[in-house]
PDB file of N, CA and C in Angstrom:
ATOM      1  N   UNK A   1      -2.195 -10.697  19.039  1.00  0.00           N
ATOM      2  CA  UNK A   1      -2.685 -11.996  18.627  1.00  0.00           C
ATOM      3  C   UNK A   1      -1.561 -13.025  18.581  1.00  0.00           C
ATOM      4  N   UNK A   2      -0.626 -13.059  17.580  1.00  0.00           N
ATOM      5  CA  UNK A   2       0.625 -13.748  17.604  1.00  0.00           C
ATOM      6  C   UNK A   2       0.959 -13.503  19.190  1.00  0.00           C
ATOM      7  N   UNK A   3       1.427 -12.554  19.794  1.00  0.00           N
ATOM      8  CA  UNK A   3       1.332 -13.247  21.139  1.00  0.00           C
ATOM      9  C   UNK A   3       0.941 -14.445  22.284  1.00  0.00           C
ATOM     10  N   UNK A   4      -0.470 -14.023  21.991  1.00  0.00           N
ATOM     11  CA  UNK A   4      -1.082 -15.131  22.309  1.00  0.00           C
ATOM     12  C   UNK A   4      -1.363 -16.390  22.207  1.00  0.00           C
ATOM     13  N   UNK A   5      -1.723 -16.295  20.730  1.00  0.00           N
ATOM     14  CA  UNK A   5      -0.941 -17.632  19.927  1.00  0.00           C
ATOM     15  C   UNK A   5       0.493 -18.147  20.773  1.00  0.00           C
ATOM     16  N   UNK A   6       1.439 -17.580  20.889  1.00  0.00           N
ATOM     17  CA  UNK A   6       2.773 -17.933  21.715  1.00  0.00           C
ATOM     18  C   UNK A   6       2.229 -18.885  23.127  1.00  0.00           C
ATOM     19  N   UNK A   7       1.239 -18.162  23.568  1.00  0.00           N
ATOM     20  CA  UNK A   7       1.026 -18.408  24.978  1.00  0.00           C
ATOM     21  C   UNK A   7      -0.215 -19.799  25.093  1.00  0.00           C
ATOM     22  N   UNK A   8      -0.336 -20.751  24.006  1.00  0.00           N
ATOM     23  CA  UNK A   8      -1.645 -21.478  23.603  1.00  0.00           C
ATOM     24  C   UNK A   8      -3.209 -20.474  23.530  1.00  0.00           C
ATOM     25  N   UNK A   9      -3.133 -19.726  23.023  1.00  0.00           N
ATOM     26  CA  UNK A   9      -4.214 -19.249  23.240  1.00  0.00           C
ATOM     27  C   UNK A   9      -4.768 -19.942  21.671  1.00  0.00           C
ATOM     28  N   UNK A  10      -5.799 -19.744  21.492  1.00  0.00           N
ATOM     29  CA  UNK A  10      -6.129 -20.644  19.917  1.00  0.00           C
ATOM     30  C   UNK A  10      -7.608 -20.536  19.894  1.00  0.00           C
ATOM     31  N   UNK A  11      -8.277 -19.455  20.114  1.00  0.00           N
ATOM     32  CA  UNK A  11      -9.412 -18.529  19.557  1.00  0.00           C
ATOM     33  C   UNK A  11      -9.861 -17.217  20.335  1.00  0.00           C
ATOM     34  N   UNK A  12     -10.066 -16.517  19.060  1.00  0.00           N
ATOM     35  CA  UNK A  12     -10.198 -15.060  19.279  1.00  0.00           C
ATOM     36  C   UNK A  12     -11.441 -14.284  19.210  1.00  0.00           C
ATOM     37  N   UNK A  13     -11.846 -13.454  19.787  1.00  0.00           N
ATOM     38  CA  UNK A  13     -13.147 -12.560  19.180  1.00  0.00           C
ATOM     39  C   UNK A  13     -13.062 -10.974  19.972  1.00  0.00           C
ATOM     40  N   UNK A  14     -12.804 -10.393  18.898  1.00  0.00           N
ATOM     41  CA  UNK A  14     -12.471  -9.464  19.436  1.00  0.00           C
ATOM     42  C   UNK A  14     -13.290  -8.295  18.119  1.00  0.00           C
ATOM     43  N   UNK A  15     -13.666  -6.136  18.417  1.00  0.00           N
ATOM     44  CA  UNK A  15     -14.175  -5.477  17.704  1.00  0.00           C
ATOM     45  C   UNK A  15     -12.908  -5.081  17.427  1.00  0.00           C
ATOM     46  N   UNK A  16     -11.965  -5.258  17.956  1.00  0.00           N
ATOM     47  CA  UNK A  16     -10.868  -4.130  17.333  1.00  0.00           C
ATOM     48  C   UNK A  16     -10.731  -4.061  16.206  1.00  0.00           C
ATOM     49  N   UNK A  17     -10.493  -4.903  15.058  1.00  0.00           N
ATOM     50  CA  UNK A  17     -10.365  -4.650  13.305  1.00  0.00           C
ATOM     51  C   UNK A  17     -11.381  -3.779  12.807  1.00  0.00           C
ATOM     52  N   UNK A  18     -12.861  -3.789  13.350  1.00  0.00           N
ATOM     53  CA  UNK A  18     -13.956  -3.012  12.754  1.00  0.00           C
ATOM     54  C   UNK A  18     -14.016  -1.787  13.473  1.00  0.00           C
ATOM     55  N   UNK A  19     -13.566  -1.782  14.599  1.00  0.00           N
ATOM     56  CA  UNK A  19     -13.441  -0.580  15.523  1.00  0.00           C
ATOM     57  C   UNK A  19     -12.603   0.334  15.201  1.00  0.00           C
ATOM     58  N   UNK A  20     -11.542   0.136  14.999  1.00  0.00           N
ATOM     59  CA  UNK A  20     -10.893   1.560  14.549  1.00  0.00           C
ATOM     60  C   UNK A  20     -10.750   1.706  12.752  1.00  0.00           C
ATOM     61  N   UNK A  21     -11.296   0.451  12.358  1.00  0.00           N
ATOM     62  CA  UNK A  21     -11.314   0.783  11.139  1.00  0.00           C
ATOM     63  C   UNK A  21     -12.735   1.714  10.528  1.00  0.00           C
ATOM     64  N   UNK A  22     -13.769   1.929  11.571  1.00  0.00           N
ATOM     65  CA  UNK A  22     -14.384   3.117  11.542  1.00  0.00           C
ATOM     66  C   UNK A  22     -13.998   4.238  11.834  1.00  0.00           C
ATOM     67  N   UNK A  23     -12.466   4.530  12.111  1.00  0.00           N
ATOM     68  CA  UNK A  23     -12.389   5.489  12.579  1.00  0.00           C
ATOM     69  C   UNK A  23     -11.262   6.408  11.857  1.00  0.00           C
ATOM     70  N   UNK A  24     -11.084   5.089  10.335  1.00  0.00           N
ATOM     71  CA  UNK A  24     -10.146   5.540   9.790  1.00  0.00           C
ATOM     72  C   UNK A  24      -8.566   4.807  10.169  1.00  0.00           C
ATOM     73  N   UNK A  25      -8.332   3.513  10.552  1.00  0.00           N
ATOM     74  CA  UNK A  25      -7.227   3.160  11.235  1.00  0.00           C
ATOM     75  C   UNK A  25      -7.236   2.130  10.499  1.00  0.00           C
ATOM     76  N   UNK A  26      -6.324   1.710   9.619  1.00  0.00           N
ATOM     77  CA  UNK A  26      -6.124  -0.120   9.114  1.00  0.00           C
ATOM     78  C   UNK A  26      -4.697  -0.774   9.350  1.00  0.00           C
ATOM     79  N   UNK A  27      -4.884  -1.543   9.405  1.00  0.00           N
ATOM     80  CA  UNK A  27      -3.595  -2.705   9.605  1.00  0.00           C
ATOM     81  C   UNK A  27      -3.231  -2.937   8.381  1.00  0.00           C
ATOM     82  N   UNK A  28      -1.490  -2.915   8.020  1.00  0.00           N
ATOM     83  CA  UNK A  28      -0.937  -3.360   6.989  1.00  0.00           C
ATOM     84  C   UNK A  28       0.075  -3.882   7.329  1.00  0.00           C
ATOM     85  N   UNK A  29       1.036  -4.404   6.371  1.00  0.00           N
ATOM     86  CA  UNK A  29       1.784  -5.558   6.564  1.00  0.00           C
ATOM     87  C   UNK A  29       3.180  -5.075   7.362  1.00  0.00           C
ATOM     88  N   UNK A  30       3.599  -3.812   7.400  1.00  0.00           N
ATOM     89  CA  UNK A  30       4.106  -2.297   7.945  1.00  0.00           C
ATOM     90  C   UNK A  30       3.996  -1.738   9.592  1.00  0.00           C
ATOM     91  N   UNK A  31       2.587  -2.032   9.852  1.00  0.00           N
ATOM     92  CA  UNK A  31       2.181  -1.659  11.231  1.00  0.00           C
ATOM     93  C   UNK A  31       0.665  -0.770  10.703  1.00  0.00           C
ATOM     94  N   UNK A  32      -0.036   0.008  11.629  1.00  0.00           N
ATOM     95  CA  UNK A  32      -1.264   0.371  11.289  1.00  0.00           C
ATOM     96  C   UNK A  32      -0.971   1.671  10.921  1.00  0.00           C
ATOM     97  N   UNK A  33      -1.834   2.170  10.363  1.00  0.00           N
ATOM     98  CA  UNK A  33      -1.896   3.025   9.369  1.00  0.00           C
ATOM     99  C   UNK A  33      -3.522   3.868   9.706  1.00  0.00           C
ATOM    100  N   UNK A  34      -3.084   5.337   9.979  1.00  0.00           N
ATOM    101  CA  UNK A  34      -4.153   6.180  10.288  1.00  0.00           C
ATOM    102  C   UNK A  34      -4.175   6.802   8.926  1.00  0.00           C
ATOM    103  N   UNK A  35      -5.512   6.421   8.094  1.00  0.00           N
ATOM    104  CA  UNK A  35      -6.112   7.015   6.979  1.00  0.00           C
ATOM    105  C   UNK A  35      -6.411   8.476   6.985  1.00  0.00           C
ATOM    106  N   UNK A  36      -6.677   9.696   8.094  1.00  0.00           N
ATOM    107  CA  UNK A  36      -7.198  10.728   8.314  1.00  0.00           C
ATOM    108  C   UNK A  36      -5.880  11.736   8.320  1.00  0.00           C
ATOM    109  N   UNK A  37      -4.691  10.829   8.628  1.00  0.00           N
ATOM    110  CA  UNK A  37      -3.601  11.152   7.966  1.00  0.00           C
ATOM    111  C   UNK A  37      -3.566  12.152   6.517  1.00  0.00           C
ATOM    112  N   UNK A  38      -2.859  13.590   6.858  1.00  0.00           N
ATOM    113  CA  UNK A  38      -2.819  14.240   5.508  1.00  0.00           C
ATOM    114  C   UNK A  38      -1.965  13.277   4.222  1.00  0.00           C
ATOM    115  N   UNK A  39      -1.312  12.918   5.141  1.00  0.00           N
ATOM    116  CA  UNK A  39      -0.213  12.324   4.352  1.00  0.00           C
ATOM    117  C   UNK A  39      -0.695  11.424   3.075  1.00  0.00           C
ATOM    118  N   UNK A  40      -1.747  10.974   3.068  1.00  0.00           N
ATOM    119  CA  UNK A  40      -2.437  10.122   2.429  1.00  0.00           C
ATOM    120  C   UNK A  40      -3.559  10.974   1.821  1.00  0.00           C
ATOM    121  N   UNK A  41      -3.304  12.166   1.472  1.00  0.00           N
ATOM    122  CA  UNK A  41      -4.747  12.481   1.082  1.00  0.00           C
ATOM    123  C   UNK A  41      -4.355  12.832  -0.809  1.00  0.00           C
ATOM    124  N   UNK A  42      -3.264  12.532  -0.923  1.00  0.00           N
ATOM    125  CA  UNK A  42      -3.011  12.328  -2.665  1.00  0.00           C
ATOM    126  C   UNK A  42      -2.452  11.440  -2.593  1.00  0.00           C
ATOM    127  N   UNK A  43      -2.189  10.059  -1.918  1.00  0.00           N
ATOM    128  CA  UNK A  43      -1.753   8.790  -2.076  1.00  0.00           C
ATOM    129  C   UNK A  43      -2.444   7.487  -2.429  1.00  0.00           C
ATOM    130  N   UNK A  44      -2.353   7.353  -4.460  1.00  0.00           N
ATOM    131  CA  UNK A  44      -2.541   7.016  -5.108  1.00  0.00           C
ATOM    132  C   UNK A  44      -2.705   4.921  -5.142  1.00  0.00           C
ATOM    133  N   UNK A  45      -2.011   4.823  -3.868  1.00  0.00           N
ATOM    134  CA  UNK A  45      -1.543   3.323  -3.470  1.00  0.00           C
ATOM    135  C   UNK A  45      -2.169   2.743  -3.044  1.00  0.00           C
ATOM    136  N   UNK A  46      -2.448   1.636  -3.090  1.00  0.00           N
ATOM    137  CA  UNK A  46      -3.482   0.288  -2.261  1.00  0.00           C
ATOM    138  C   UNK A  46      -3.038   0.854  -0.594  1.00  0.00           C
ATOM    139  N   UNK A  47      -4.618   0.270   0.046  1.00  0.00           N
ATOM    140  CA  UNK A  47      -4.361   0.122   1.498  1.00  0.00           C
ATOM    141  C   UNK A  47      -2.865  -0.370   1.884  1.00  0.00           C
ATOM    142  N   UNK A  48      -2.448  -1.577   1.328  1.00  0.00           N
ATOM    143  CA  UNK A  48      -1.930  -2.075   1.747  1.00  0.00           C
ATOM    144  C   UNK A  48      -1.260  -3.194   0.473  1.00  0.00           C
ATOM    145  N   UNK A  49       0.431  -2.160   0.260  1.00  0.00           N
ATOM    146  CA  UNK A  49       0.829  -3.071  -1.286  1.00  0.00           C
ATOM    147  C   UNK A  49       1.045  -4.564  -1.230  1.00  0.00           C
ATOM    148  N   UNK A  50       1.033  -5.138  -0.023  1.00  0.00           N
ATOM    149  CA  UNK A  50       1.041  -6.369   0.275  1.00  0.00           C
ATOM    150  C   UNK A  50      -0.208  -7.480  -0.067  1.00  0.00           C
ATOM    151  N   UNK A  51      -1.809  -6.492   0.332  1.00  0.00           N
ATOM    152  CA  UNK A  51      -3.013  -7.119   0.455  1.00  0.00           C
ATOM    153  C   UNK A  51      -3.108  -7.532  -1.003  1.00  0.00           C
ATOM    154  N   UNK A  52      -3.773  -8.383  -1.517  1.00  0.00           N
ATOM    155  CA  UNK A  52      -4.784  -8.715  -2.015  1.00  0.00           C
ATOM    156  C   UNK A  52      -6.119  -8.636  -1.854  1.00  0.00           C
ATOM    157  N   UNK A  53      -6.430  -8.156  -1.085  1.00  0.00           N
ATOM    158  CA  UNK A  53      -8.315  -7.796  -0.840  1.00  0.00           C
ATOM    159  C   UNK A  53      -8.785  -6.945  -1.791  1.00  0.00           C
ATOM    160  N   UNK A  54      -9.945  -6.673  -1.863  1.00  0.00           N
ATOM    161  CA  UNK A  54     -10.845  -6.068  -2.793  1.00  0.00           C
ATOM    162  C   UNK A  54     -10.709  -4.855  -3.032  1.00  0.00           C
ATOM    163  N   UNK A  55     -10.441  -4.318  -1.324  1.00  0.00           N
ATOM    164  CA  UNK A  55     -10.217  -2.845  -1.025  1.00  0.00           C
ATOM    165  C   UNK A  55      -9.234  -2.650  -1.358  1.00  0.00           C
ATOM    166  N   UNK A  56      -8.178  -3.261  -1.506  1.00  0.00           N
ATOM    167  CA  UNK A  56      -6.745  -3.239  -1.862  1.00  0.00           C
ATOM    168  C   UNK A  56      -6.208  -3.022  -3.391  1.00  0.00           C
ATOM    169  N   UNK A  57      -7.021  -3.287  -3.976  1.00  0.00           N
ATOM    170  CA  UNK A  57      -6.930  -4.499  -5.067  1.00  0.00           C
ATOM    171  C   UNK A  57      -7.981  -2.892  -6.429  1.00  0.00           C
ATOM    172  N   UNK A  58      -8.704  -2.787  -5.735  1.00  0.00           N
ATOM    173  CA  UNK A  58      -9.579  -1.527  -6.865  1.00  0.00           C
ATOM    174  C   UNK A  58     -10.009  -0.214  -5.836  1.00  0.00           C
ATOM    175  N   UNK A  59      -8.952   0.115  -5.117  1.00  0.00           N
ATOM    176  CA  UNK A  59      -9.455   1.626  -4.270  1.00  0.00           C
ATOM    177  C   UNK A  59      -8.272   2.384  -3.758  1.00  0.00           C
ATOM    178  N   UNK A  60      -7.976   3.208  -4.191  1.00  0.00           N
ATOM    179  CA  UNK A  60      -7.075   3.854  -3.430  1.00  0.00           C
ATOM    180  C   UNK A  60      -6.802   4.150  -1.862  1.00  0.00           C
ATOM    181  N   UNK A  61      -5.265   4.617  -1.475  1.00  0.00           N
ATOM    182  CA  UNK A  61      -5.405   4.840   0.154  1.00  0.00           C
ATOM    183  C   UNK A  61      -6.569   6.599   0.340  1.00  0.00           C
ATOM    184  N   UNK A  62      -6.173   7.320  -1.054  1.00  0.00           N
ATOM    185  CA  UNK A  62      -6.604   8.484  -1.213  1.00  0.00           C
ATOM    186  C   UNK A  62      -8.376   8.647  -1.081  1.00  0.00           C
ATOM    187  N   UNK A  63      -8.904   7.681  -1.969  1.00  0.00           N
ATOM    188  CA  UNK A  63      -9.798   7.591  -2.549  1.00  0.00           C
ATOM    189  C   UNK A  63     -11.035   7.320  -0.424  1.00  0.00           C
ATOM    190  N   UNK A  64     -10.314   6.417  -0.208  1.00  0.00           N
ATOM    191  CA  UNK A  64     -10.861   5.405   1.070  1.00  0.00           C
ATOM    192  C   UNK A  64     -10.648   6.472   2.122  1.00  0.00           C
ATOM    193  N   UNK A  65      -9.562   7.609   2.149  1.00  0.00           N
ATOM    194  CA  UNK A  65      -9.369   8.777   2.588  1.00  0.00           C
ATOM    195  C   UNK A  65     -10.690   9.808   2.518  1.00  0.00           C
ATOM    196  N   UNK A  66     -10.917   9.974   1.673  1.00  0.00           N
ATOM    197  CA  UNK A  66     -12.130  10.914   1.231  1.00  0.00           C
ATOM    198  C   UNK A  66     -13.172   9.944   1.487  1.00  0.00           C
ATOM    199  N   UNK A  67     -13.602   8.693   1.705  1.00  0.00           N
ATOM    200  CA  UNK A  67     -15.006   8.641   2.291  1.00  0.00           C
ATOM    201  C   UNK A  67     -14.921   8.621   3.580  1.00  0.00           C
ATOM    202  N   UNK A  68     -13.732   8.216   4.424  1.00  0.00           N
ATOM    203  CA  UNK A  68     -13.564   7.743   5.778  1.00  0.00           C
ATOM    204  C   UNK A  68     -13.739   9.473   6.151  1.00  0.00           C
ATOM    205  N   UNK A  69     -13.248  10.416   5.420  1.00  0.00           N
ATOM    206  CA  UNK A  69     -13.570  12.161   6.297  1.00  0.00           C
ATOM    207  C   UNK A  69     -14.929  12.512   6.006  1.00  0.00           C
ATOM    208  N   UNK A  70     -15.507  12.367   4.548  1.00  0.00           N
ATOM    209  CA  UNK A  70     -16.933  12.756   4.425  1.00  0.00           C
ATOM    210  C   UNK A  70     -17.965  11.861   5.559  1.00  0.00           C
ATOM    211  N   UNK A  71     -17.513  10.346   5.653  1.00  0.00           N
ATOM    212  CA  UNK A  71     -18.010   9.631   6.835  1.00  0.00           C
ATOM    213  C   UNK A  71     -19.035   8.896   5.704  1.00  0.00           C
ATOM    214  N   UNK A  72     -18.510   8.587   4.558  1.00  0.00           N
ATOM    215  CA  UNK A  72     -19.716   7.679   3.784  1.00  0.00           C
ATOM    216  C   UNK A  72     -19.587   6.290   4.425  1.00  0.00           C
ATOM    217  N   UNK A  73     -20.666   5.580   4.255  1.00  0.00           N
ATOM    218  CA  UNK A  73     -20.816   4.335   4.875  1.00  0.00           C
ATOM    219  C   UNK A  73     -19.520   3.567   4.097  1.00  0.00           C
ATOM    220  N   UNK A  74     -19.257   3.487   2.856  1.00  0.00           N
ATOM    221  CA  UNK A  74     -18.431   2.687   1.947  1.00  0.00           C
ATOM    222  C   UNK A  74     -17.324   2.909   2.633  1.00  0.00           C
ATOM    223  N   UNK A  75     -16.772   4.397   3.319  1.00  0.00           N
ATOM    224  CA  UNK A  75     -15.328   3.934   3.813  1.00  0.00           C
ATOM    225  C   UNK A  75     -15.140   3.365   4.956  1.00  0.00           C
ATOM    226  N   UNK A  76     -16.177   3.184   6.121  1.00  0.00           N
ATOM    227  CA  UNK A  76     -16.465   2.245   6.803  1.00  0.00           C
ATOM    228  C   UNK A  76     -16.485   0.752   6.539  1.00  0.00           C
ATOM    229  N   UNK A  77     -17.170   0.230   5.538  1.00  0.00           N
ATOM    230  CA  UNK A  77     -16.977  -0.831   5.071  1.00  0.00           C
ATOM    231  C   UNK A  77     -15.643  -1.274   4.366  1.00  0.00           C
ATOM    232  N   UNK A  78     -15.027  -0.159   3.477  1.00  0.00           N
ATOM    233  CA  UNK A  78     -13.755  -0.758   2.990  1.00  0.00           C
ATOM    234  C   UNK A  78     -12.985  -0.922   3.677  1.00  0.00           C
ATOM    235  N   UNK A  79     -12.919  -0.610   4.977  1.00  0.00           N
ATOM    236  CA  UNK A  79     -11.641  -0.373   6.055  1.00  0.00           C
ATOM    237  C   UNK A  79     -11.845  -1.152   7.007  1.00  0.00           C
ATOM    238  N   UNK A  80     -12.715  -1.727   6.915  1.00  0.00           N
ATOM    239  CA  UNK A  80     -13.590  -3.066   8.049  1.00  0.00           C
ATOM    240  C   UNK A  80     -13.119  -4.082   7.396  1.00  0.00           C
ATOM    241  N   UNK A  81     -13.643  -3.929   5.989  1.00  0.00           N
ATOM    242  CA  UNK A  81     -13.303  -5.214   5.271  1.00  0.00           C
ATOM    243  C   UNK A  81     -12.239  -5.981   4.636  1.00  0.00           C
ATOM    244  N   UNK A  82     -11.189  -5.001   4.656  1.00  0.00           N
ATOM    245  CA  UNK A  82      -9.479  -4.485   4.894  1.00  0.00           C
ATOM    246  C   UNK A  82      -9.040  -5.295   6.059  1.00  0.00           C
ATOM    247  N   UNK A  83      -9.563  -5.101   7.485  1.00  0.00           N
ATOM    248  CA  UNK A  83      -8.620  -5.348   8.384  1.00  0.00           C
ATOM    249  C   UNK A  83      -9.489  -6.603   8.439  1.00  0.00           C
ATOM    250  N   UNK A  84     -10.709  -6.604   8.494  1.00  0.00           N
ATOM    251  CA  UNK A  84     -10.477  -7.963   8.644  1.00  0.00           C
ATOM    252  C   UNK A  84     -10.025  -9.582   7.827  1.00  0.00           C
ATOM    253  N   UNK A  85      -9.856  -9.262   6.450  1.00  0.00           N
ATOM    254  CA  UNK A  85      -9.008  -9.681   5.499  1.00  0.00           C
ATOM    255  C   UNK A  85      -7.475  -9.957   6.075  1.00  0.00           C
ATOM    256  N   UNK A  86      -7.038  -8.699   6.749  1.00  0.00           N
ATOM    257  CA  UNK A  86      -5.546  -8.591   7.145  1.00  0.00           C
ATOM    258  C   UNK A  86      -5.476  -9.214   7.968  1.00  0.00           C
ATOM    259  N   UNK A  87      -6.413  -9.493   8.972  1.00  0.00           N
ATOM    260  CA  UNK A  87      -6.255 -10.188  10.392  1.00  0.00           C
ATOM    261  C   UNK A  87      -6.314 -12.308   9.882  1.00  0.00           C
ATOM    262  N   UNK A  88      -7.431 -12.012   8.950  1.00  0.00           N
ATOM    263  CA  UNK A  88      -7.701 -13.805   8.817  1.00  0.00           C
ATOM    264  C   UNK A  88      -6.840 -14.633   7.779  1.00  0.00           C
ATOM    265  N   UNK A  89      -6.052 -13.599   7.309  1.00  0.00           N
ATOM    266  CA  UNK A  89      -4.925 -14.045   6.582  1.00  0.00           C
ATOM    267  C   UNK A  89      -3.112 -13.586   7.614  1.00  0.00           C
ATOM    268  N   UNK A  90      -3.336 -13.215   8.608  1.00  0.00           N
ATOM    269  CA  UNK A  90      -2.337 -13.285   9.906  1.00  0.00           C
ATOM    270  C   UNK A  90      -2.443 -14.313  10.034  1.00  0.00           C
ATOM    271  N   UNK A  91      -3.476 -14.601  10.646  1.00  0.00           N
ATOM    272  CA  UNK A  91      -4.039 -16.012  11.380  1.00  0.00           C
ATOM    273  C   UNK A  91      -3.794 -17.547  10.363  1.00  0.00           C
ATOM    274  N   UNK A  92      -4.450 -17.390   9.368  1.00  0.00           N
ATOM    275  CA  UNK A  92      -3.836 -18.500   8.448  1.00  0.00           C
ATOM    276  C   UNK A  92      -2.205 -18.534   8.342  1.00  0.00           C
ATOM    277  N   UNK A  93      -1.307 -17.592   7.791  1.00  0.00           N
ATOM    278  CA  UNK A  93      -0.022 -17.880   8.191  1.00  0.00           C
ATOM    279  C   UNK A  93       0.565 -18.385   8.934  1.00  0.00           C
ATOM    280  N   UNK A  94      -0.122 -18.071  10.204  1.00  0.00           N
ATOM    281  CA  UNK A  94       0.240 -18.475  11.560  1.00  0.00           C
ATOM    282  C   UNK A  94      -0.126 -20.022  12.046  1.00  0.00           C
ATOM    283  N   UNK A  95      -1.005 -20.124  11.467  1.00  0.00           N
ATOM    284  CA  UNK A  95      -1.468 -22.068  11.416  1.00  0.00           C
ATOM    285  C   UNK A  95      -0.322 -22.734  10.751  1.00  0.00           C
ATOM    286  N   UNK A  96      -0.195 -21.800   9.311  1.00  0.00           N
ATOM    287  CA  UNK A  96       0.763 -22.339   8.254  1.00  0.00           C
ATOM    288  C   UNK A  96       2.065 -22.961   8.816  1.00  0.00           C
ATOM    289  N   UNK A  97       2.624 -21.582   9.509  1.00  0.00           N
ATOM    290  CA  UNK A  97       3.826 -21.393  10.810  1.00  0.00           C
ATOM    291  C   UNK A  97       3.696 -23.008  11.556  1.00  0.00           C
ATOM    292  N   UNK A  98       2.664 -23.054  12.076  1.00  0.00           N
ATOM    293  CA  UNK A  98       2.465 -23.957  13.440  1.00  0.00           C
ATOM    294  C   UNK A  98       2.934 -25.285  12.852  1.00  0.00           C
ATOM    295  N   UNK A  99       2.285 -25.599  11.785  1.00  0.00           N
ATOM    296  CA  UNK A  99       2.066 -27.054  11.042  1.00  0.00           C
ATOM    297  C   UNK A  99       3.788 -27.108  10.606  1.00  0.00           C
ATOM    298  N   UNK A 100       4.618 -25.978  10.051  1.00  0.00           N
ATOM    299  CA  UNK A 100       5.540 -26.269  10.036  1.00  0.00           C
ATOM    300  C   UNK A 100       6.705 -26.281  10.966  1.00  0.00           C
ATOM    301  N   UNK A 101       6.366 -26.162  12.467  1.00  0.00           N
ATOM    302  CA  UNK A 101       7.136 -25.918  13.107  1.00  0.00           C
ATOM    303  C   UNK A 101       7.859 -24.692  13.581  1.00  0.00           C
ATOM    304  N   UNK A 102       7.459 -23.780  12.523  1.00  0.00           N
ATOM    305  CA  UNK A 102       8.289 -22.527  12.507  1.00  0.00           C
ATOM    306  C   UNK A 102       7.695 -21.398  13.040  1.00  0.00           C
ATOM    307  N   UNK A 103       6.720 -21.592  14.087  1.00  0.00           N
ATOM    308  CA  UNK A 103       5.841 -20.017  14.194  1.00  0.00           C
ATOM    309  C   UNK A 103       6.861 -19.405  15.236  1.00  0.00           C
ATOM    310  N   UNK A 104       7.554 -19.408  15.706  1.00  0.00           N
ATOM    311  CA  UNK A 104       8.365 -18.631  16.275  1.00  0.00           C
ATOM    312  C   UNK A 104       9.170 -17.860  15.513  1.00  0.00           C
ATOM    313  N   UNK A 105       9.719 -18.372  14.737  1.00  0.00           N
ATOM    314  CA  UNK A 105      10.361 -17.705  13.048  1.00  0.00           C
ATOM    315  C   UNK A 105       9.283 -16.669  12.929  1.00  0.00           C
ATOM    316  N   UNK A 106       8.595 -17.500  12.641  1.00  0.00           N
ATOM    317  CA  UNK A 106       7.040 -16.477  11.572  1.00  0.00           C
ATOM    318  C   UNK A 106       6.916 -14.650  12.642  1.00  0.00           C
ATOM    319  N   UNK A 107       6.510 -15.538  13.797  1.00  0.00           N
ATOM    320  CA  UNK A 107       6.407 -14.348  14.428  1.00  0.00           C
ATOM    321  C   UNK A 107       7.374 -13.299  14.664  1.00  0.00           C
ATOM    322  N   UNK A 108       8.903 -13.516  14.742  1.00  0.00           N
ATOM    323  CA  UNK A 108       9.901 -13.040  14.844  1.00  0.00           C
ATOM    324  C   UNK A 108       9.849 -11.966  13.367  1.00  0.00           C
ATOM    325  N   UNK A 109       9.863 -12.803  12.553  1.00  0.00           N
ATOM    326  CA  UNK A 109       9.607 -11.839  10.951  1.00  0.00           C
ATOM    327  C   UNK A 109       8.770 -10.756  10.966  1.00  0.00           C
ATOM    328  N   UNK A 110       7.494 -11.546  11.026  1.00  0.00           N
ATOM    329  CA  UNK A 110       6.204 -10.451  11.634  1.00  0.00           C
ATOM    330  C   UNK A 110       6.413  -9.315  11.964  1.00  0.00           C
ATOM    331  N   UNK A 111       6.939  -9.287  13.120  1.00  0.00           N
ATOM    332  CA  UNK A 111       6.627  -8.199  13.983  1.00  0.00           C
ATOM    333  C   UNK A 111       8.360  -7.486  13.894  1.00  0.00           C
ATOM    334  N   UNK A 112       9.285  -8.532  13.271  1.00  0.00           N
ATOM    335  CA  UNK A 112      10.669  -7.146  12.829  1.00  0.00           C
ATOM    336  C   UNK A 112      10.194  -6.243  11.552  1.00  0.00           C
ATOM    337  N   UNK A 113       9.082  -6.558  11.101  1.00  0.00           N
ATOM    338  CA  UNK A 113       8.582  -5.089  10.217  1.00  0.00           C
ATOM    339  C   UNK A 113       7.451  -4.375  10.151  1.00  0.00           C
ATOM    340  N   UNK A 114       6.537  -5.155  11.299  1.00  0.00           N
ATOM    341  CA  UNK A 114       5.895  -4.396  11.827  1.00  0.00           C
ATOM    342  C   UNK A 114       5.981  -3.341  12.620  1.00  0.00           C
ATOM    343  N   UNK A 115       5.209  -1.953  12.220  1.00  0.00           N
ATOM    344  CA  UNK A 115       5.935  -0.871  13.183  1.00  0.00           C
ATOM    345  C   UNK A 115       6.576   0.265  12.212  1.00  0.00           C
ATOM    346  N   UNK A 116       6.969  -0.237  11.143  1.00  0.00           N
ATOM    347  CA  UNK A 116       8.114   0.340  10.185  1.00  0.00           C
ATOM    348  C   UNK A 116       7.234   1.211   9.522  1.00  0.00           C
ATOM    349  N   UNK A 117       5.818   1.788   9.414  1.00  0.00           N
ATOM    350  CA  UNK A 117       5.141   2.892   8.544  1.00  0.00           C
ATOM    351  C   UNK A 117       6.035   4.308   9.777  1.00  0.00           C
ATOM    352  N   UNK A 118       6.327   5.155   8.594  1.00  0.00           N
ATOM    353  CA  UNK A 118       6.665   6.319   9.486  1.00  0.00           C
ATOM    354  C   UNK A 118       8.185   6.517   9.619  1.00  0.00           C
ATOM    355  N   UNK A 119       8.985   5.098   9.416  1.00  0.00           N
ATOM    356  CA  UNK A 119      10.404   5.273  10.179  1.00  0.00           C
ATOM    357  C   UNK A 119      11.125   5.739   8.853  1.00  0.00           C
TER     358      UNK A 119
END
């Protein structure tokens, strides 16, 4: 997206945020993050310690773990409603960026810590 943004691009529509976030996959401020991951199956922590969203905010990564494997509808929805939170608050920054001149900065920041779950 920030890519594109780079390139004038300046609207999007795309399934990917709801798409793999059925599948157990969310975006955090880190890089994405596979929920089906053992690693997360006693991890007590917000989606994402950065978010503020709902899902973020009153659900564990553990908790959102155990519906996304049982396959309850709710961890579908929390993980939909996760990324796409994460994505429309990218996007606002990135206006933020523009208006100040600085989205090249912005993006440069962005994406030097994006990537970093795992390292």
């Amino acid at each position: 997206l920030l890519e594109g943004i780079s390139l004038g691009v300046d609207m999007f529509d795309c399934a990917l945020p709801t798409r793999i976030a059925r599948n157990g996959s969310i975006f955090t401020s880190e890089g994405r993050l596979n929920l089906r991951s053992a690693q997360y199956k006693e991890d007590s922590g917000p989606l994402d310690p950065d978010c503020i969203c709902q899902a973020c905010q009153n659900y564990s990564r553990s908790y959102i773990r155990h519906l996304v494997w049982a396959r309850e509808i709710l961890g579908m929805r929390l993980t939909s409603y996760h990324n796409l939170y994460f994505l429309a608050r990218l996007m606002e920054k990135a206006r933020r960026a523009i208006r100040r001149d600085k989205f090249r900065q912005f993006k440069g920041e962005f994406l030097g810590g994006y990537g970093k779950i795992g390292e």
